[in-house]
Protein backbone atom coordinates (compact mmCIF):
# COMPACT_ATOMS: atom_id res chain seq x y z
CA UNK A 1 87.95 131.23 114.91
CA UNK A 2 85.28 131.09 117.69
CA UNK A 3 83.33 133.91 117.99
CA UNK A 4 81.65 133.50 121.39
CA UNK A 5 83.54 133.10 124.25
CA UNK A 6 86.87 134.49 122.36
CA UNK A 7 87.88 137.06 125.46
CA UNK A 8 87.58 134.38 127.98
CA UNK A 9 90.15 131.94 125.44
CA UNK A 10 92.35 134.99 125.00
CA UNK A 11 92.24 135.56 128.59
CA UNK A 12 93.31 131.47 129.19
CA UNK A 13 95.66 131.72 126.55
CA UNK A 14 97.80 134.66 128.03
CA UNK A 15 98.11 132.30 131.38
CA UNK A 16 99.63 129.64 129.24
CA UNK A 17 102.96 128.88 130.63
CA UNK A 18 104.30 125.98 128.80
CA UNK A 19 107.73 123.72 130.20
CA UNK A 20 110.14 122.90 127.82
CA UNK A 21 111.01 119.41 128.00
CA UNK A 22 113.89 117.41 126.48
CA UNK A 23 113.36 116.60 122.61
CA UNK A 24 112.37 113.00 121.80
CA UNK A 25 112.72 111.21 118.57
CA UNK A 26 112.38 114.10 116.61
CA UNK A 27 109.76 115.33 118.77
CA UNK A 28 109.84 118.67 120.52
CA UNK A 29 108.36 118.15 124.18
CA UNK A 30 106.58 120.97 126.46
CA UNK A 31 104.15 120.80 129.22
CA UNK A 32 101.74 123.17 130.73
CA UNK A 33 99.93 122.63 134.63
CA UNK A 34 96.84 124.40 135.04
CA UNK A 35 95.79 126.15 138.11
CA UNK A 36 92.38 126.14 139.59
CA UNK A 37 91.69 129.56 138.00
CA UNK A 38 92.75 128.22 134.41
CA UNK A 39 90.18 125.47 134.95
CA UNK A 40 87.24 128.15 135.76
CA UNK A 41 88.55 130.38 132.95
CA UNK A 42 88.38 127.36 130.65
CA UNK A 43 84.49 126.56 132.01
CA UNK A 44 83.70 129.93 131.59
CA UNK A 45 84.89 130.34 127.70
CA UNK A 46 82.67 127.40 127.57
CA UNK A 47 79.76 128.29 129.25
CA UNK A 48 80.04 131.70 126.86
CA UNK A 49 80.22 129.40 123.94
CA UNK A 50 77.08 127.20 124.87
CA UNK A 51 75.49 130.55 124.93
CA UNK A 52 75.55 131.33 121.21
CA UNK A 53 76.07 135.17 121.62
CA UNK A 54 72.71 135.98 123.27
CA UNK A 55 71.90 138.44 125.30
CA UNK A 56 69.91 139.28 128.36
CA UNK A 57 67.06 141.23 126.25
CA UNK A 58 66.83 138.60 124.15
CA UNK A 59 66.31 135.94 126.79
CA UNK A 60 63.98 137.54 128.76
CA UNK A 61 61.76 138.74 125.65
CA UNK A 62 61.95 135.07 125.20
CA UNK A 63 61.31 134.13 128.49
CA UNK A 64 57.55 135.48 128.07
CA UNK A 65 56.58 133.24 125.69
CA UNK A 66 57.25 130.39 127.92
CA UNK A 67 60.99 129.39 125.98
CA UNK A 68 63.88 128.95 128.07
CA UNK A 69 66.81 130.18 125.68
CA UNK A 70 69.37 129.01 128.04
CA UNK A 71 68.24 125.37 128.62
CA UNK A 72 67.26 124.80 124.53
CA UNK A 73 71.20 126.10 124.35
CA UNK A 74 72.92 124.20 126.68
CA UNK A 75 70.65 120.97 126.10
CA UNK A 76 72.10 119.98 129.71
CA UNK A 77 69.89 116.94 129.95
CA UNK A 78 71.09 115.40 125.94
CA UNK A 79 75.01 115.99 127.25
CA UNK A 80 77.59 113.26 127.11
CA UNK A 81 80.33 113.58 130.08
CA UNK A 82 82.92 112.68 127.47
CA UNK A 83 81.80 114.83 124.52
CA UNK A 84 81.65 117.70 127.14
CA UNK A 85 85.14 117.01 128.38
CA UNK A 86 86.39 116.96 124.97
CA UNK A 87 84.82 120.23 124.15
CA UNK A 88 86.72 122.14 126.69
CA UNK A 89 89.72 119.98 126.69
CA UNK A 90 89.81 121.19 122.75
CA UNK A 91 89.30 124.64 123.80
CA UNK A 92 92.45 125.02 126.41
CA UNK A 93 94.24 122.84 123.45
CA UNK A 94 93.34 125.68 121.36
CA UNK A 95 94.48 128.55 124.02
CA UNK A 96 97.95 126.83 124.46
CA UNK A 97 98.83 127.09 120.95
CA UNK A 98 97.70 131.10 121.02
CA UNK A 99 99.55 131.59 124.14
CA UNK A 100 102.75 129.12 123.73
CA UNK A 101 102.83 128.77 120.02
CA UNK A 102 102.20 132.68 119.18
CA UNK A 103 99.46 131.34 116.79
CA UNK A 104 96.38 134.12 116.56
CA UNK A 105 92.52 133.28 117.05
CA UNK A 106 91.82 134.55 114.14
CA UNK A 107 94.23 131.98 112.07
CA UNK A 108 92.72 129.17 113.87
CA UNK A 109 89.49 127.04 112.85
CA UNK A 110 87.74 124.41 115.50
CA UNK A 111 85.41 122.94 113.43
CA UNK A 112 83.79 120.53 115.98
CA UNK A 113 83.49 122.70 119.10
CA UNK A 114 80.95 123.20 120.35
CA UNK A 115 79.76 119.76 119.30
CA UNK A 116 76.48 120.13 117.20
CA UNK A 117 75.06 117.52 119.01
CA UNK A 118 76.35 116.55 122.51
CA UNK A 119 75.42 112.72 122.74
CA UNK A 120 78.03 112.13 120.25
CA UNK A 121 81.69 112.88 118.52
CA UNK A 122 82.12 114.52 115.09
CA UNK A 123 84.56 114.01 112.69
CA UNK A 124 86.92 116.43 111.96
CA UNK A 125 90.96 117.68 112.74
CA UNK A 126 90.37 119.62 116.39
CA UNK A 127 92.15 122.74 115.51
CA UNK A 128 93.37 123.57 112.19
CA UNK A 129 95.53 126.47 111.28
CA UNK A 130 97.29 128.03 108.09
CA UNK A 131 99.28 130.99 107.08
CA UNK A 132 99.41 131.69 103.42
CA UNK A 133 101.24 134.96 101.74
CA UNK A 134 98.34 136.42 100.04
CA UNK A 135 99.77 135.98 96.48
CA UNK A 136 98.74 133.16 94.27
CA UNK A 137 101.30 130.60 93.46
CA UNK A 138 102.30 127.08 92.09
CA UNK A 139 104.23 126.06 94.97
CA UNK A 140 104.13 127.00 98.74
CA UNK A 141 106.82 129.13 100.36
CA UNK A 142 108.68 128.11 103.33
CA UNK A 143 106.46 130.63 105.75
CA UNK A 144 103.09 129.51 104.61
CA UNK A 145 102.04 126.38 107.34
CA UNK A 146 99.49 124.50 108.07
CA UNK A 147 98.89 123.54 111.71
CA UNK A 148 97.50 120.47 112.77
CA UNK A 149 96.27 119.98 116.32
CA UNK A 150 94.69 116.73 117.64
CA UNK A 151 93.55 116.31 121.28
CA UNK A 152 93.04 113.68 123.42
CA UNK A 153 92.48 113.42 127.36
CA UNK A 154 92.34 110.52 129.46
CA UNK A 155 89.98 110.01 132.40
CA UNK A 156 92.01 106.40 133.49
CA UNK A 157 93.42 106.23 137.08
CA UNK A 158 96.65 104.24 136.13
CA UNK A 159 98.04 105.06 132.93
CA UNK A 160 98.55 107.35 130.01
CA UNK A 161 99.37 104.83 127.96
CA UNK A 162 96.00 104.37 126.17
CA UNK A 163 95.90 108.36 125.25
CA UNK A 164 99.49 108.32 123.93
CA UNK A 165 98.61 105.65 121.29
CA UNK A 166 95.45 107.17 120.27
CA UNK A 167 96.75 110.36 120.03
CA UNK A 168 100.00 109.55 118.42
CA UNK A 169 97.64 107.37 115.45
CA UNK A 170 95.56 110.25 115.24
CA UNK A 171 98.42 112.85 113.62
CA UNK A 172 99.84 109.55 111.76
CA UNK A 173 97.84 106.91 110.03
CA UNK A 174 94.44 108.99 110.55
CA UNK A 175 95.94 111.81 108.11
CA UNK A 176 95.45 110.15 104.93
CA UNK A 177 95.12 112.04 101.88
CA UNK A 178 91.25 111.76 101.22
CA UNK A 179 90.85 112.87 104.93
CA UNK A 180 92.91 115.79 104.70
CA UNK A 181 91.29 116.36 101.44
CA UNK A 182 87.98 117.27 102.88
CA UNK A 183 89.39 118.83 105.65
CA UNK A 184 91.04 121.11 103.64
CA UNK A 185 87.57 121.95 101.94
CA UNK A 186 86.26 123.45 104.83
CA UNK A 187 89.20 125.36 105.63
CA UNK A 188 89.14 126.83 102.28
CA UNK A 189 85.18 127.88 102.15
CA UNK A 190 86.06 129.43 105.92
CA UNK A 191 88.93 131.57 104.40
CA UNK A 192 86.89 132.85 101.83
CA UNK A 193 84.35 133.62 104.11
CA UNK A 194 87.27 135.77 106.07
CA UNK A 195 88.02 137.61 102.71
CA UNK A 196 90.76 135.59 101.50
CA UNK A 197 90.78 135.97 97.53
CA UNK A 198 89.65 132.09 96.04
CA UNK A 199 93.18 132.06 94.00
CA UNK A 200 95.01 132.47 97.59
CA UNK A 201 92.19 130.24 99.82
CA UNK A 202 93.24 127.33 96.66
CA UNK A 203 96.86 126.92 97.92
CA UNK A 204 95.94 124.74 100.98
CA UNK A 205 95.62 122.15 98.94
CA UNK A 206 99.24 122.40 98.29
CA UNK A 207 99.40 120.98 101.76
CA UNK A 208 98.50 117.67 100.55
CA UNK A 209 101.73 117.09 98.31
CA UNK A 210 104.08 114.97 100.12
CA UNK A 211 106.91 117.88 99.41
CA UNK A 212 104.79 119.96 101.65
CA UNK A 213 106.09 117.71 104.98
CA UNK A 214 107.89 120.28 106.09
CA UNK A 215 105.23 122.97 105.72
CA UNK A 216 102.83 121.21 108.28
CA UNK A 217 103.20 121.65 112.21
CA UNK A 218 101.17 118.46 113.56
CA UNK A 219 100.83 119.44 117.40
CA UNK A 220 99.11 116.85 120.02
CA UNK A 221 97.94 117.70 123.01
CA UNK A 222 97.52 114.96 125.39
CA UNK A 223 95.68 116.31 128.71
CA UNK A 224 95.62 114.16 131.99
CA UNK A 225 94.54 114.67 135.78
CA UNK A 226 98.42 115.80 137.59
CA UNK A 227 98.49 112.53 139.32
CA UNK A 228 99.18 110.93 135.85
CA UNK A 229 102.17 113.32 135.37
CA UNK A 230 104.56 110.45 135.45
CA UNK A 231 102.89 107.87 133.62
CA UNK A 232 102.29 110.46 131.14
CA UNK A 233 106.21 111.53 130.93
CA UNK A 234 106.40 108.17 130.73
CA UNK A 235 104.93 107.56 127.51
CA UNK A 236 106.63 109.97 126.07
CA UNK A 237 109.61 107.89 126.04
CA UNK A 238 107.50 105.44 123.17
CA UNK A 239 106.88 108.30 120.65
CA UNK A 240 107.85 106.94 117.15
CA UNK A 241 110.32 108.94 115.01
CA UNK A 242 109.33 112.11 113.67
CA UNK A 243 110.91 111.01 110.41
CA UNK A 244 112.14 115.08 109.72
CA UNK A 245 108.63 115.98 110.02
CA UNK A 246 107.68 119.10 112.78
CA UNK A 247 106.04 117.09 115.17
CA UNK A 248 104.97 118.29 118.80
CA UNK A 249 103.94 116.98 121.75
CA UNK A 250 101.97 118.90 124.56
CA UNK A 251 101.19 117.17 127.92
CA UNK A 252 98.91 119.48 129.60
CA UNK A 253 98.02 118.75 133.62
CA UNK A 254 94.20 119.82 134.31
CA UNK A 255 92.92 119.58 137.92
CA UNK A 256 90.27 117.59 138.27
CA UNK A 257 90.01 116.43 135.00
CA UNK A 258 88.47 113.64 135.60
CA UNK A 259 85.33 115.14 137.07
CA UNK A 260 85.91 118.52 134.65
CA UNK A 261 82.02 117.08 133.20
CA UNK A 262 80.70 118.23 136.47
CA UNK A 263 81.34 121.73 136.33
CA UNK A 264 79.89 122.95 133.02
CA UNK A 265 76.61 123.25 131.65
């Protein structure tokens, strides 16, 4: 899980307050309405990200020899207002499903955040999580999961219609095997990193059997501006059937979303 800026995500995470909403096609509903101080703890976890983990010292030692540590790490002038927004949008994504979900940071992987270069999108699941029993195994138990979190956010004035689709492709047709495949890879070489013994890191792969449906949690979180509220509910009403998979869907209302660009580095 993120290492910089993890106090200010646990901090967002504990003011989660998520709305259960009525079930739909198999789908388990909740939303969750930001305040103003969500939004600047949300900037701020950012802003602490951007900052890789220096500290004053090192700045101003740096600061001597003419380099401005800051500006190199917040590249403010290479940003993309949509890359940034999906940054943070990812990051209160990842808070609601520590604070709502009673996932923990460290079970949780965000492999594109911050994004290694800000002009552009990577590729990549936006928050990936898995519980295995440390015990190697042919088969996965019924407690070991994999969690799957895409996030999308809309900027449109009208309509959350757009989002919905994309975001409802994105845990459907975009999960093929070969994508989850290498997705899986990284997860696996991050567990071992952690400590996790290589004959226990190998189960995820497990995930990829189509007997293992019911062992994946695919989450989206669509975030919109409050005045799309309705048109977002809305949408909700076109979600496809879940088909018996755990599917969940997580419209999150951010104040001035639509500007959100504006206010971080």
């Amino acid at each position: 899980m993120l290492t910089h800026g993890r106090d200010s995500l646990l901090k967002l995470a504990g003011k989660c307050v998520a709305v259960s909403l009525d079930p739909i096609m198999g789908w388990t509903c909740d939303s969750w309405l930001l305040d103003e101080d969500d939004v600047d703890i949300a900037v701020e976890t950012y802003r602490e990200l951007l900052s890789g983990g220096a500290t004053d010292e090192v700045a101003e030692v740096l600061s001597q020899a003419g380099i401005d540590l800051e500006a190199l790490l917040q590249a403010q002038d290479e940003g993309n207002d949509r890359i940034t927004r999906s940054d943070i949008t990812e990051l209160i994504a990842a808070a609601s499903v520590i604070g709502a979900d009673g996932w923990l940071a460290d079970e949780l992987h965000m492999p594109n955040v911050p994004k290694m270069a800000r002009k552009k999108s990577d590729s990549g699941i936006d928050v990936l999580g898995v519980r295995l029993r440390h015990t190697p195994s042919d088969s996965l138990a019924s407690d070991e999961v994999l969690l799957i979190v895409s996030v999308k956010h809309s900027v449109d004035e009208k309509s959350a219609q757009g989002m919905r689709y994309k975001l409802v492709t994105s845990l459907s047709d975009d999960i093929t095997p070969p994508y989850l495949a290498a997705q899986l890879r990284v997860l696996n070489g991050k567990l071992q990193e952690q400590g996790t013994a290589k004959e226990v890191a190998a189960k995820v792969y497990f995930f990829i059997r189509p007997t293992a449906d019911p062992n994946k949690s695919l989450v989206g979180v669509g975030l919109v501006d409050p005045d799309l509220e309705t048109s977002l509910s809305d949408q909700l009403q076109y979600l496809p059937d879940a088909n018996g998979q755990k599917r969940h869907f997580r419209a999150v209302l951010v104040p001035g979303l639509r500007t959100l660009h504006e206010r971080c580095p």
